[in-house]
Protein backbone atom coordinates (compact mmCIF):
# COMPACT_ATOMS: atom_id res chain seq x y z
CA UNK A 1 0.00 0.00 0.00
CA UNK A 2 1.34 3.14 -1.26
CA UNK A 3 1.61 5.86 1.51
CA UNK A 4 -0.69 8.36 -0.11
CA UNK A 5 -3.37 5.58 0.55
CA UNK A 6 -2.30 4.32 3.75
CA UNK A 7 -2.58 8.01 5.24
CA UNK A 8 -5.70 9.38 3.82
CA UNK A 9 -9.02 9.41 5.51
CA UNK A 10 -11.95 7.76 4.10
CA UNK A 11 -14.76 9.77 2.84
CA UNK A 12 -17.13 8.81 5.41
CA UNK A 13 -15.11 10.32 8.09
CA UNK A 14 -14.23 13.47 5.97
CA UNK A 15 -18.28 14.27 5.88
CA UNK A 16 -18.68 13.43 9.48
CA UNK A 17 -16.10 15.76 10.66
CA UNK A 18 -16.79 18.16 8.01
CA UNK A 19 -20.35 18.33 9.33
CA UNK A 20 -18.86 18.64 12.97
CA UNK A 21 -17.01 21.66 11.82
CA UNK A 22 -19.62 23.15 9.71
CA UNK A 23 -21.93 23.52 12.74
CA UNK A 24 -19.40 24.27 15.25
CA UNK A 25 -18.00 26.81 13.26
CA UNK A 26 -21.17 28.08 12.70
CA UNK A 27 -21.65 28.61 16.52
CA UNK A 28 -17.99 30.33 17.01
CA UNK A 29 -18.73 32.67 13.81
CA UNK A 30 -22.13 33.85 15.40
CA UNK A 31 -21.14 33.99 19.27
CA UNK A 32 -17.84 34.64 19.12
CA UNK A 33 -18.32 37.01 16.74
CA UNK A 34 -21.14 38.74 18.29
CA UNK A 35 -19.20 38.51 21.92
CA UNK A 36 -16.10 39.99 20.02
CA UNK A 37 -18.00 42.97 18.73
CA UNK A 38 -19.57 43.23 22.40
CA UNK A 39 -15.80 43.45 23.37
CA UNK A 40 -15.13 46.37 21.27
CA UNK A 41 -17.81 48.14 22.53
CA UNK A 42 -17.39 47.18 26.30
CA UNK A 43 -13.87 48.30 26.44
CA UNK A 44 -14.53 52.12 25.89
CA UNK A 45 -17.97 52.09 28.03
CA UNK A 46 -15.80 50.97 30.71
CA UNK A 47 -12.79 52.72 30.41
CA UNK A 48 -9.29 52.21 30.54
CA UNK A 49 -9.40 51.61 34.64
CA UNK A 50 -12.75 49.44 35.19
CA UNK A 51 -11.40 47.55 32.04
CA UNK A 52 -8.43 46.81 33.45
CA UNK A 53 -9.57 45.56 36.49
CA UNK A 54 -11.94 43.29 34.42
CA UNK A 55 -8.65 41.87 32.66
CA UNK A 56 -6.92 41.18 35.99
CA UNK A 57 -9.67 39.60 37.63
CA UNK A 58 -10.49 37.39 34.18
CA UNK A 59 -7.07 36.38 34.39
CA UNK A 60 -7.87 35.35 37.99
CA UNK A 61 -10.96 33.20 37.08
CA UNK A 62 -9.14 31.24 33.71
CA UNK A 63 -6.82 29.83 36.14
CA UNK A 64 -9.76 28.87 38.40
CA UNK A 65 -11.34 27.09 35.60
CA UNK A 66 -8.64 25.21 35.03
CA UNK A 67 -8.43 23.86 38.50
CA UNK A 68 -12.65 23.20 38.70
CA UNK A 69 -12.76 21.41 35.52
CA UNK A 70 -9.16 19.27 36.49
CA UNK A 71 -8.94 18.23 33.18
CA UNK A 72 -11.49 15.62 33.10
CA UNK A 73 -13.56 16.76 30.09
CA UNK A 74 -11.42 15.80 27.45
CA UNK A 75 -11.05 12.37 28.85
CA UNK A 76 -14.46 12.96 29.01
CA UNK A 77 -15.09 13.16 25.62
CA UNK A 78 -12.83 10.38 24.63
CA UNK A 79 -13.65 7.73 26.87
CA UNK A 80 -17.85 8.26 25.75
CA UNK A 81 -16.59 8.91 22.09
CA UNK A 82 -15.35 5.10 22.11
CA UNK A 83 -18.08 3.60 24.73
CA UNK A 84 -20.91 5.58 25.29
CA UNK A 85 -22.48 3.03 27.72
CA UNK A 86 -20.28 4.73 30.13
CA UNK A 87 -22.19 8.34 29.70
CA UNK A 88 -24.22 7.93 33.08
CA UNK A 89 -21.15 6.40 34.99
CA UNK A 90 -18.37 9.81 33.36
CA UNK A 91 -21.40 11.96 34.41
CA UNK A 92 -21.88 11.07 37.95
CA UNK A 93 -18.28 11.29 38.76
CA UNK A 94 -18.29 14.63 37.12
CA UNK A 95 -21.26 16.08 38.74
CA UNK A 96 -19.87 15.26 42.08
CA UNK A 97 -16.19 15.68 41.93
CA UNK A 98 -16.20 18.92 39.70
CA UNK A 99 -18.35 20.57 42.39
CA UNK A 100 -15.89 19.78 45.00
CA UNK A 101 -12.97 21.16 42.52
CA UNK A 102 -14.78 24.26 41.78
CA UNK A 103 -15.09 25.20 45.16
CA UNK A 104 -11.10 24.21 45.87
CA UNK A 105 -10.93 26.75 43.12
CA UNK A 106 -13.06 29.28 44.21
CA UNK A 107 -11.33 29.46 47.72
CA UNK A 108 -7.89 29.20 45.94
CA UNK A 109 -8.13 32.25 43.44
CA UNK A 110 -9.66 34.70 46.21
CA UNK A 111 -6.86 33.52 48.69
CA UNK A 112 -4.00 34.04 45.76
CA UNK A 113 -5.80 38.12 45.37
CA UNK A 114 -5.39 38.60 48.38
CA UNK A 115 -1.80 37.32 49.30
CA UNK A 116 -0.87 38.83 46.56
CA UNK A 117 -1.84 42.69 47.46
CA UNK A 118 -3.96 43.47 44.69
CA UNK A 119 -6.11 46.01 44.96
CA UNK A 120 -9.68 46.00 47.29
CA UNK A 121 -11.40 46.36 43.76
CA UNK A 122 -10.04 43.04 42.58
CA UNK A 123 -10.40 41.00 45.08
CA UNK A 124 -13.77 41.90 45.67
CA UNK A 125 -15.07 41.42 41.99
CA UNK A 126 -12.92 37.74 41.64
CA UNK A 127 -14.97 37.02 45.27
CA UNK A 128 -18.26 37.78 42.45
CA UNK A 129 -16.72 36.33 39.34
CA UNK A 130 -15.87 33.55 40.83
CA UNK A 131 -19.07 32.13 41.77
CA UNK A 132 -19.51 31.35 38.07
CA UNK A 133 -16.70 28.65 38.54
CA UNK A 134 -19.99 26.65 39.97
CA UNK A 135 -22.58 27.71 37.28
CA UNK A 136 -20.09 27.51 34.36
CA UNK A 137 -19.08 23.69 35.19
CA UNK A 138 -22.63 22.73 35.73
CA UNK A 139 -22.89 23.31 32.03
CA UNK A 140 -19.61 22.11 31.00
CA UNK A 141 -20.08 19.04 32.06
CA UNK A 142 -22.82 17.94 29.83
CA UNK A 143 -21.93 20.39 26.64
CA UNK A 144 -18.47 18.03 26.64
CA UNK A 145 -20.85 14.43 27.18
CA UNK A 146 -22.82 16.23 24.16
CA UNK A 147 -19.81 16.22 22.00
CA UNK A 148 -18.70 12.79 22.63
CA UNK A 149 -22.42 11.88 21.48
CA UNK A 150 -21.51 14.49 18.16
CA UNK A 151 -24.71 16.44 18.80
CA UNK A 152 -22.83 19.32 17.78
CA UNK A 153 -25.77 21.12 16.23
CA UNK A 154 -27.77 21.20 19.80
CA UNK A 155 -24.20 22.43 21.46
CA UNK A 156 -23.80 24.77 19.24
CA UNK A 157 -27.52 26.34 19.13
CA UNK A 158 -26.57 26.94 22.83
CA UNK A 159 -23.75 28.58 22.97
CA UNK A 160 -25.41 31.10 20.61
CA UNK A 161 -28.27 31.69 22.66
CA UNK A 162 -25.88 32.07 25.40
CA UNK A 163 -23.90 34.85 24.07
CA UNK A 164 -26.99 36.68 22.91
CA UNK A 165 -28.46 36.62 26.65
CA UNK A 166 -25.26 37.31 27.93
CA UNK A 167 -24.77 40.77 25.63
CA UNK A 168 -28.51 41.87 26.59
CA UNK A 169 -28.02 41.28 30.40
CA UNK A 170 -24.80 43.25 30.45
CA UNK A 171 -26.24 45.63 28.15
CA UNK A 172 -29.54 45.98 30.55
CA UNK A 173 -26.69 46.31 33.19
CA UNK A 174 -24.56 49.20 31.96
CA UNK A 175 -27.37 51.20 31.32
CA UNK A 176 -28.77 50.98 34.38
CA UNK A 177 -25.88 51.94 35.85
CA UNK A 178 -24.65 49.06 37.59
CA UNK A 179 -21.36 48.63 36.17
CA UNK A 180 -18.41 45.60 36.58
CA UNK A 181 -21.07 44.14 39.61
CA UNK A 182 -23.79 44.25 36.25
CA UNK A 183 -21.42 42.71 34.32
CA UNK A 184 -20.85 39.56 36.36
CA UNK A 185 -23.77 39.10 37.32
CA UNK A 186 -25.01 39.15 33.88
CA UNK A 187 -22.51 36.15 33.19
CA UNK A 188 -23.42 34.12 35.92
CA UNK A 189 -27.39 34.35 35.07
CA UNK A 190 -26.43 33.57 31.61
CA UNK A 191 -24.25 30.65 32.72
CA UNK A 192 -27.19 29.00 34.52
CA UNK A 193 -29.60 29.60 31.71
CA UNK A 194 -27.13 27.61 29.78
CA UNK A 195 -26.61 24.81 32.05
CA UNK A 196 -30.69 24.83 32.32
CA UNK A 197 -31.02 24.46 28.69
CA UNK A 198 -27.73 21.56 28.14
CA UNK A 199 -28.81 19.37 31.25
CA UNK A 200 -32.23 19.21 29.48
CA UNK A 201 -30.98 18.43 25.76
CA UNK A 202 -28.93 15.37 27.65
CA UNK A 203 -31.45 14.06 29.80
CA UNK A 204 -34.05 13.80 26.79
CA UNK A 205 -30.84 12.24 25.43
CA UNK A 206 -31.55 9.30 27.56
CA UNK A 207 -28.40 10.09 29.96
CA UNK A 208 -28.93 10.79 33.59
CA UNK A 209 -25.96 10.39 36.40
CA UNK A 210 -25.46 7.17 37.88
CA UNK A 211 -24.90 6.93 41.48
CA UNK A 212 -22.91 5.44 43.60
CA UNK A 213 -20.14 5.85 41.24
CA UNK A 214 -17.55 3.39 39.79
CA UNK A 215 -14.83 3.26 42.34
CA UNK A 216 -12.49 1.57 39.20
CA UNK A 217 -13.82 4.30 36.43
CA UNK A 218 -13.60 7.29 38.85
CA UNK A 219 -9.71 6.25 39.59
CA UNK A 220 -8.92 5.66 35.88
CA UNK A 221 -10.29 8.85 35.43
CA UNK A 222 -8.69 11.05 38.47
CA UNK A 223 -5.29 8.48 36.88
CA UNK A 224 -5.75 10.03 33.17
CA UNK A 225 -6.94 13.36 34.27
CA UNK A 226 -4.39 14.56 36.69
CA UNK A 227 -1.29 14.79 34.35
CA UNK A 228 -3.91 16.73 32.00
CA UNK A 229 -5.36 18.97 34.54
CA UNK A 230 -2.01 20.15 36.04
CA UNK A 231 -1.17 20.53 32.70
CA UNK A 232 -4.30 22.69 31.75
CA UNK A 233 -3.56 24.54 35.06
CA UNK A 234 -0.29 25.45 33.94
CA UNK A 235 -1.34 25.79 30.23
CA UNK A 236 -3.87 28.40 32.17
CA UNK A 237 -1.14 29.87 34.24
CA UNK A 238 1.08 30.40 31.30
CA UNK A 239 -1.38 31.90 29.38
CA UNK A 240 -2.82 34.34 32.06
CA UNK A 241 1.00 34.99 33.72
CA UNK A 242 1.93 38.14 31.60
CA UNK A 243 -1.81 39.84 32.70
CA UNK A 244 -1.61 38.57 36.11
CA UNK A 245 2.22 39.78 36.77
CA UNK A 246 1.33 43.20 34.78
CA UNK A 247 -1.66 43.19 36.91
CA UNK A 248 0.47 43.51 39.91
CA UNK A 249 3.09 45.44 39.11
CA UNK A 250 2.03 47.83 36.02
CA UNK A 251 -1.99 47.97 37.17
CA UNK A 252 -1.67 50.79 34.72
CA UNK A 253 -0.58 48.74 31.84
CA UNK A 254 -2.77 46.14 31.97
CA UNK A 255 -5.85 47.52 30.05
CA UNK A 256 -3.56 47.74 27.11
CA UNK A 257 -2.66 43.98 27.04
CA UNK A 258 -6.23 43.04 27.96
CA UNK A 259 -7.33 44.94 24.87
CA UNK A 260 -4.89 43.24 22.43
CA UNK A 261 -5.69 40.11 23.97
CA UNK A 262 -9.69 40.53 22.64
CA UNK A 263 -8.31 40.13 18.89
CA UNK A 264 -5.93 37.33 20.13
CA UNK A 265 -9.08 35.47 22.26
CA UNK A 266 -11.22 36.12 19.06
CA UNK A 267 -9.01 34.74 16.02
CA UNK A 268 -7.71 31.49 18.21
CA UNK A 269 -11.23 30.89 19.07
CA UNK A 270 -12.39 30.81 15.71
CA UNK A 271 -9.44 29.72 13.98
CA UNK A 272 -8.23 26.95 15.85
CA UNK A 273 -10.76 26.08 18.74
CA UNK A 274 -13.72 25.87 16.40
CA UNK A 275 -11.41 23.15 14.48
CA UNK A 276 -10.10 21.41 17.48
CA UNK A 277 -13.02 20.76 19.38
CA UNK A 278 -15.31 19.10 15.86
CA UNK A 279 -12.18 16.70 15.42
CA UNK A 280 -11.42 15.34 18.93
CA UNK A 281 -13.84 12.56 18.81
CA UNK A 282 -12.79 11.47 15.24
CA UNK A 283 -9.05 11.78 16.37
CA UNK A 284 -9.68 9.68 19.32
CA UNK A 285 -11.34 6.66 16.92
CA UNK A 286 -8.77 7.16 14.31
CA UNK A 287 -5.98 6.83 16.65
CA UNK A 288 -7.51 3.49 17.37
CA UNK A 289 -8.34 2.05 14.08
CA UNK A 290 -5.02 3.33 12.28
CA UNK A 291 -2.13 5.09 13.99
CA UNK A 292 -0.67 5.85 10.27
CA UNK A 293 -4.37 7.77 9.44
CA UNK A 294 -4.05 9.36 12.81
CA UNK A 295 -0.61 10.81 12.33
CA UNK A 296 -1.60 11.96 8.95
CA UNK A 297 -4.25 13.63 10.01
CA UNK A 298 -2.57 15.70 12.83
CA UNK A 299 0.20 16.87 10.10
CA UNK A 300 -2.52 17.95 7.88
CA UNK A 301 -3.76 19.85 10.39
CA UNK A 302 -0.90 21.80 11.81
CA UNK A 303 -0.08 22.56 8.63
CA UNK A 304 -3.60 23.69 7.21
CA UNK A 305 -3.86 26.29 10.97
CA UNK A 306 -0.67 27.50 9.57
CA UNK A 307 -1.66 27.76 5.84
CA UNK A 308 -4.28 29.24 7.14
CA UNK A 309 -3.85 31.37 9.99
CA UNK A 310 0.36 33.16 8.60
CA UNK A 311 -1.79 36.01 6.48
CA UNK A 312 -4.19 36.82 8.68
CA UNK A 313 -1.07 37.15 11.31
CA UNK A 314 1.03 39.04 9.19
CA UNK A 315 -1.94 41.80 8.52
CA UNK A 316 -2.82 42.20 11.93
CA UNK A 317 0.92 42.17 12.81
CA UNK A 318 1.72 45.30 9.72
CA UNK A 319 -1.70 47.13 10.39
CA UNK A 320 -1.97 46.46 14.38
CA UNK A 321 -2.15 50.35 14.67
CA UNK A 322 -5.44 50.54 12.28
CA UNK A 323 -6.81 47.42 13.85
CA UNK A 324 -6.31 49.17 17.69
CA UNK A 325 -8.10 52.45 16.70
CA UNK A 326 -11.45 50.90 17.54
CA UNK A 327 -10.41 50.54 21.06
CA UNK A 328 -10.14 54.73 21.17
CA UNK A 329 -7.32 57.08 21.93
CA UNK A 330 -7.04 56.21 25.34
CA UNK A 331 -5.45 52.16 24.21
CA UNK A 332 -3.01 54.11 21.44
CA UNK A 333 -0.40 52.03 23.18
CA UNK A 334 -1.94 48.25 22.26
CA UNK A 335 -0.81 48.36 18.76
CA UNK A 336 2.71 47.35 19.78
CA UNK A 337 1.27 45.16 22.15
CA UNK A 338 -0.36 43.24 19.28
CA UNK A 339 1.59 43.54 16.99
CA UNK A 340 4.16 40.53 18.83
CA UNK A 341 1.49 39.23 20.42
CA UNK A 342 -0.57 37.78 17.29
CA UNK A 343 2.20 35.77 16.68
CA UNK A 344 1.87 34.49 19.81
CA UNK A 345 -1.44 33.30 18.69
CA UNK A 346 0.02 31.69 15.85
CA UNK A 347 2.38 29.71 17.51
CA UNK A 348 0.23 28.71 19.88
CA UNK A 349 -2.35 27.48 17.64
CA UNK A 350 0.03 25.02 15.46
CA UNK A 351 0.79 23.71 19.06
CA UNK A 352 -2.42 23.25 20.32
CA UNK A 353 -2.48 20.47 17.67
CA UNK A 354 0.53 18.65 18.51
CA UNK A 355 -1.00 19.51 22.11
CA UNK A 356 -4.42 17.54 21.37
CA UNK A 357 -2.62 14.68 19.67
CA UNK A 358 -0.45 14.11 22.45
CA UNK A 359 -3.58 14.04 24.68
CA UNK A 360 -4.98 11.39 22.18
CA UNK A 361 -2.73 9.06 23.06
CA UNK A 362 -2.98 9.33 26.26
CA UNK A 363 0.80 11.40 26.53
CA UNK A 364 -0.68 13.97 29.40
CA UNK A 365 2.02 13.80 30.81
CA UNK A 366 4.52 15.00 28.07
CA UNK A 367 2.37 18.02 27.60
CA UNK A 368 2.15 18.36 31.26
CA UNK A 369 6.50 18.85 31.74
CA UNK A 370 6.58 20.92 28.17
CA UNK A 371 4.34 23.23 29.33
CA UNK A 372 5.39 23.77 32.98
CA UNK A 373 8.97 24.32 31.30
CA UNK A 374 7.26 27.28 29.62
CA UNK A 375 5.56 28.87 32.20
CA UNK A 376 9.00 28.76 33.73
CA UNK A 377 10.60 30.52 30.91
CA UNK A 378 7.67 32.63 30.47
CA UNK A 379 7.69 34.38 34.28
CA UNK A 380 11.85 34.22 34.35
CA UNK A 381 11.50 36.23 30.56
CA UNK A 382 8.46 38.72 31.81
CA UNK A 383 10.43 39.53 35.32
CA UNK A 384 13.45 40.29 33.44
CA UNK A 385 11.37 42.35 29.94
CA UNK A 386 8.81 43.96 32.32
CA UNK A 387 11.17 46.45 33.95
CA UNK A 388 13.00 47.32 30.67
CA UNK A 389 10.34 47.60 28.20
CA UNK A 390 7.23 48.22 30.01
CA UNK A 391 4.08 46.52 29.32
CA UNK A 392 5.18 46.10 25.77
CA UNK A 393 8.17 43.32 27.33
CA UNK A 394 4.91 41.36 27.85
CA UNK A 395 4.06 39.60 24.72
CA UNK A 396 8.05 39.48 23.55
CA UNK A 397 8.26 37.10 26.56
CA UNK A 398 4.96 35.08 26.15
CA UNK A 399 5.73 34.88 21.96
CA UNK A 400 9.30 33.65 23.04
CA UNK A 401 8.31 30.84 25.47
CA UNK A 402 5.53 29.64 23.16
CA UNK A 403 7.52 29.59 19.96
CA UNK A 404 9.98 26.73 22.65
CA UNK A 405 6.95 25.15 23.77
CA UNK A 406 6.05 24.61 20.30
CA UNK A 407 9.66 23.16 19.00
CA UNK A 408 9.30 20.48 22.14
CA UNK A 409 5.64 19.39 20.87
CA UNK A 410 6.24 18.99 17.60
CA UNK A 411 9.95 17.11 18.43
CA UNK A 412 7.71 14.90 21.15
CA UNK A 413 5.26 13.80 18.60
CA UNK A 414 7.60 12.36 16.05
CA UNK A 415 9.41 10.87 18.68
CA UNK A 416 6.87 8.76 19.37
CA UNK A 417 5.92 7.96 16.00
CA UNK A 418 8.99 5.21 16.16
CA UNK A 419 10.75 6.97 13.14
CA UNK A 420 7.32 6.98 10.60
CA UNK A 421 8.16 9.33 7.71
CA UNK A 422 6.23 12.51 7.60
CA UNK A 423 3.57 13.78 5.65
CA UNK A 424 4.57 17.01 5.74
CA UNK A 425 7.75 17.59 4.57
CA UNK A 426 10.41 20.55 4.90
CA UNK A 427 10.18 21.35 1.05
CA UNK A 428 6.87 22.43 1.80
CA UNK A 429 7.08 24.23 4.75
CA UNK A 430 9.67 25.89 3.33
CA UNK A 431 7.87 27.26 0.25
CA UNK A 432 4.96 28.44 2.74
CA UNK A 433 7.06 30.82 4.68
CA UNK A 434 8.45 32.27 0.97
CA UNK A 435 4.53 32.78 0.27
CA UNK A 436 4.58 34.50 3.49
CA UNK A 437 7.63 36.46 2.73
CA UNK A 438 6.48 37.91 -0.58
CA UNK A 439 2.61 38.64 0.95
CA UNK A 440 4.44 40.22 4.24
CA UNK A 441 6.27 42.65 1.75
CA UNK A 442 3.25 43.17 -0.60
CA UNK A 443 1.96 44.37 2.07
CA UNK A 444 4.64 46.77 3.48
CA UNK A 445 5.09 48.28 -0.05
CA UNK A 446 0.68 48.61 -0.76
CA UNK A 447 0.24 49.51 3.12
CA UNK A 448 1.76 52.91 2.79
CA UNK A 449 -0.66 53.75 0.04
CA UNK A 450 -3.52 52.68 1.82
CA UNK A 451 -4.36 49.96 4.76
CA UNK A 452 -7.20 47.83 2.73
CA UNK A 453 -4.58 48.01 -0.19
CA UNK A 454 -1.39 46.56 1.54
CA UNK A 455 -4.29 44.06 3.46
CA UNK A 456 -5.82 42.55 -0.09
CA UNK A 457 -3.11 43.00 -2.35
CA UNK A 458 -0.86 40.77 0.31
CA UNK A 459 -3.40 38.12 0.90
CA UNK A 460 -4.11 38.15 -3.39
CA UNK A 461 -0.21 37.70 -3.47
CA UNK A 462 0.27 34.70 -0.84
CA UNK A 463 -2.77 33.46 -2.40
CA UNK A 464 -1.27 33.30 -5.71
CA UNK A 465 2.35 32.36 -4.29
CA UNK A 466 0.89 29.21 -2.58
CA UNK A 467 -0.49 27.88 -6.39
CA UNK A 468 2.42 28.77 -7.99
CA UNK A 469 4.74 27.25 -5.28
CA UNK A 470 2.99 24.05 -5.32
CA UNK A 471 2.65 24.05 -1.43
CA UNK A 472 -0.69 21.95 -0.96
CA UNK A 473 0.25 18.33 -2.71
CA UNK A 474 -2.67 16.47 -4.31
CA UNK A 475 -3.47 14.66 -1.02
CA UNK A 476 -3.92 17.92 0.39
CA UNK A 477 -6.24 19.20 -2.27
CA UNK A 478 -7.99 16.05 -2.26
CA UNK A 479 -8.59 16.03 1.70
CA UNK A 480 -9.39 19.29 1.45
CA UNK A 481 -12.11 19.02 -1.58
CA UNK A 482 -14.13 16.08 0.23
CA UNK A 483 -14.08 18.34 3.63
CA UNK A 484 -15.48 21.18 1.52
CA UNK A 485 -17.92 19.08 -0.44
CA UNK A 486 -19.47 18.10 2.47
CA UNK A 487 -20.66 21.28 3.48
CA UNK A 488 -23.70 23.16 2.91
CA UNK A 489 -22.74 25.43 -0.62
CA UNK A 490 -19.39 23.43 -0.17
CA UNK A 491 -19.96 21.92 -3.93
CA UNK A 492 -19.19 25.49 -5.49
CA UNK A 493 -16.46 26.09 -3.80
CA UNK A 494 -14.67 23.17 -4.32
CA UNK A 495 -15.33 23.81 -7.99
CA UNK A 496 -12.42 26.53 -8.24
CA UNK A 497 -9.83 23.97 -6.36
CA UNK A 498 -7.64 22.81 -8.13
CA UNK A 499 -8.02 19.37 -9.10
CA UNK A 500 -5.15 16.67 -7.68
């Protein structure tokens, strides 16, 4: 068997995760769209000081999700992707365990404010944010037993309605004068609507909690969870580090960062989330069936987020200052902040992939030291940048430590692979990064006529650079057509690809 043919995925599975995406990413475009906009315009009705207070004390609550939800959904989602028998038993341990580790959470993230000296105004709104640790995992339990059962559509009709209750509550809030209290309080009545809304979709699903739980499943799953929740703690820790350390010792500073962080939140949601979440449960049975498929598949991937994702990067890296002016003269200073920061993003969504895999086969653990070395690097690099460069020595030393974390993923993976030859080869990564040399400088030279000049005319010439470079091979195209095809209007545009 040739190894075109041994690492291609049947067509089957191409329409079933091309309909998971299709409705997920249906779901991100609308709510984290519309919550993106809401961003924009929450930032300047709060101002530069009640926003960054909200950035600290999100910061604050991340890291308590992280600790409440200890990992256990994606093993979740795997072990009822494979054997969904096992629904009621995953459920019950959840419901009772992630209430206990919510409120370990809650109790940790207010004591951490207030060792730490923050201000009276943060610790008193992360003592009311953080009672949506509760609500939120209420909901997240079932949304991730939902996914393993690939009801994406009913997820995703959720999380819409969500957002949209969310914006009017907070809206309803601001205007009535209630301010950051309005705003949480808004989230946490949203958050409970939601779990309302999920518990019901799962119930009629035919899955209830079973009690008393599996002594045998609950340690298998505290065994397979703990590497992954430490690391999602730290993964949380290293991701929330530069706002919580600028929090605390440039309070000043930290509106700018929290404002650049919107776009970042928004285009890895959408970009690389959206993706991530619609394949887990085909990566888990195709991991199974045929490691050679599975590794395939992740290449493909991390190379299609980077494809994908290196324009839209370098135009929000040249025009960062255009993209900032919506945040108003008062956040002049978070163009330079984004402009190192999105490629932060990048980096960090090429290895989220490698990330995911590793969790696939059950390599926590890996992921778990990798990133831990990172979060190291990350808080020796922003104690040393911070007093040198400001706020702006912020994302230089978050884009640094993730562009290591990445090099140790990708160098884990193939490790384990036992030597397997790989799909994506140098030759072609190579020829990317020239498509993204010649757009990056299209852009420079078109930018200083005009900002939607430089932004089209680059992305027209990577376009153009990736045909002519022959960077997709005909596997690629030919994945890439039956994942297409497969969606709704997908027929027309898989019409103008080429054919392999």
């Amino acid at each position: 068997m040739s190894e075109s043919s041994s690492s291609s995925i049947s067509t089957d599975a191409a329409r079933r995760t091309a309909r998971n995406i299709g409705a997920i990413a249906l779901a991100q475009i609308v709510s984290k769209g519309a919550l993106f906009v809401w961003q924009l315009v929450l930032i300047p009705l709060l101002g530069k000081s009640a926003y960054g207070i909200y950035t600290t004390v999100t910061a604050f609550f991340l890291v308590g999700v992280a600790v409440a939800s200890f990992g256990m959904g994606n093993i979740v989602i795997r072990e009822v992707a494979r054997r969904t028998s096992l629904a009621g038993k995953y459920l019950g341990a959840t419901l009772f365990y992630q209430t206990i580790l919510a409120l370990v959470a809650y109790l940790g993230i207010n004591a951490v404010a207030a060792l730490g000296d923050y201000t009276p105004e943060v610790r008193g709104f992360v003592a009311l944010a953080g009672l949506s640790l509760f609500v939120d995992q209420l909901g997240t339990m079932v949304y991730e037993q939902l996914l393993a059962r690939e009801q994406m559509v009913t997820t995703s009709l959720v999380e819409i309605g969500t957002v949209i209750v969310r914006i009017v509550l907070t809206a309803l809030a601001l205007v009535a004068g209630w301010g950051l209290v309005g705003v949480y309080a808004a989230t946490i009545l949203s958050g409970l609507a939601r779990a309302l809304v999920l518990w019901r979709a799962l119930l009629a699903d035919g899955v209830r909690p079973e009690f008393p739980l599996d002594r045998a499943l609950v340690r298998n799953l505290f065994a397979d969870a703990t590497p992954l929740a430490l690391a999602a703690f730290v993964n949380q820790a290293y991701t929330q580090l530069d706002r919580l350390v600028t929090g605390r010792f440039i309070p000043e500073g930290v509106a700018y960062l929290g404002a650049a962080f919107i776009i970042i939140v928004g285009m890895v949601e959408l970009l690389s989330t959206t993706v991530l979440i619609a394949v887990f449960p085909i990566m888990s049975r195709t991991y199974s069936e045929n490691p050679a498929v599975f590794r395939a598949l992740v290449s493909r991937l991390a190379f299609y987020t980077l494809l994908i994702v290196l324009p839209i990067t370098l135009v929000l890296s040249i025009f960062a200052h255009t993209f900032t002016l919506v945040f108003g003269a008062d956040f002049l200073p978070t163009a330079d902040i984004l402009r190192v920061l999105v490629w932060y993003a990048l980096l960090a969504m090429v290895a989220n992939v490698f990330a995911q895999a590793l969790l696939v086969q059950n390599q926590q653990r890996i992921t778990l030291g990798v990133r831990a070395a990172g979060l190291t690097i990350n808080l020796g690099l922003l104690l040393f940048l911070l007093p040198r460069f400001g706020v702006r020595g912020a994302p230089l030393a978050t884009a640094s430590a993730e562009a290591l974390v990445l090099l140790a993923l990708v160098w884990l993976f193939w490790r384990l692979g036992r030597g397997a030859a790989p799909v994506i080869r140098a030759g072609q990564i190579a020829r990317l990064l020239i498509a993204g040399g010649l757009a990056a400088a299209a852009m420079l030279a078109l930018g200083s006529l005009h900002f939607i000049l430089g932004s089209a005319g680059g992305l027209l010439i990577y376009a153009v650079a990736v045909l002519v470079l022959r960077v997709l091979h005909a596997d690629d195209w030919a994945l890439l057509r039956r994942l297409i095809e497969a969606m709704p209007g997908g027929a027309l545009i898989a019409h103008w690809l080429p054919t392999p």
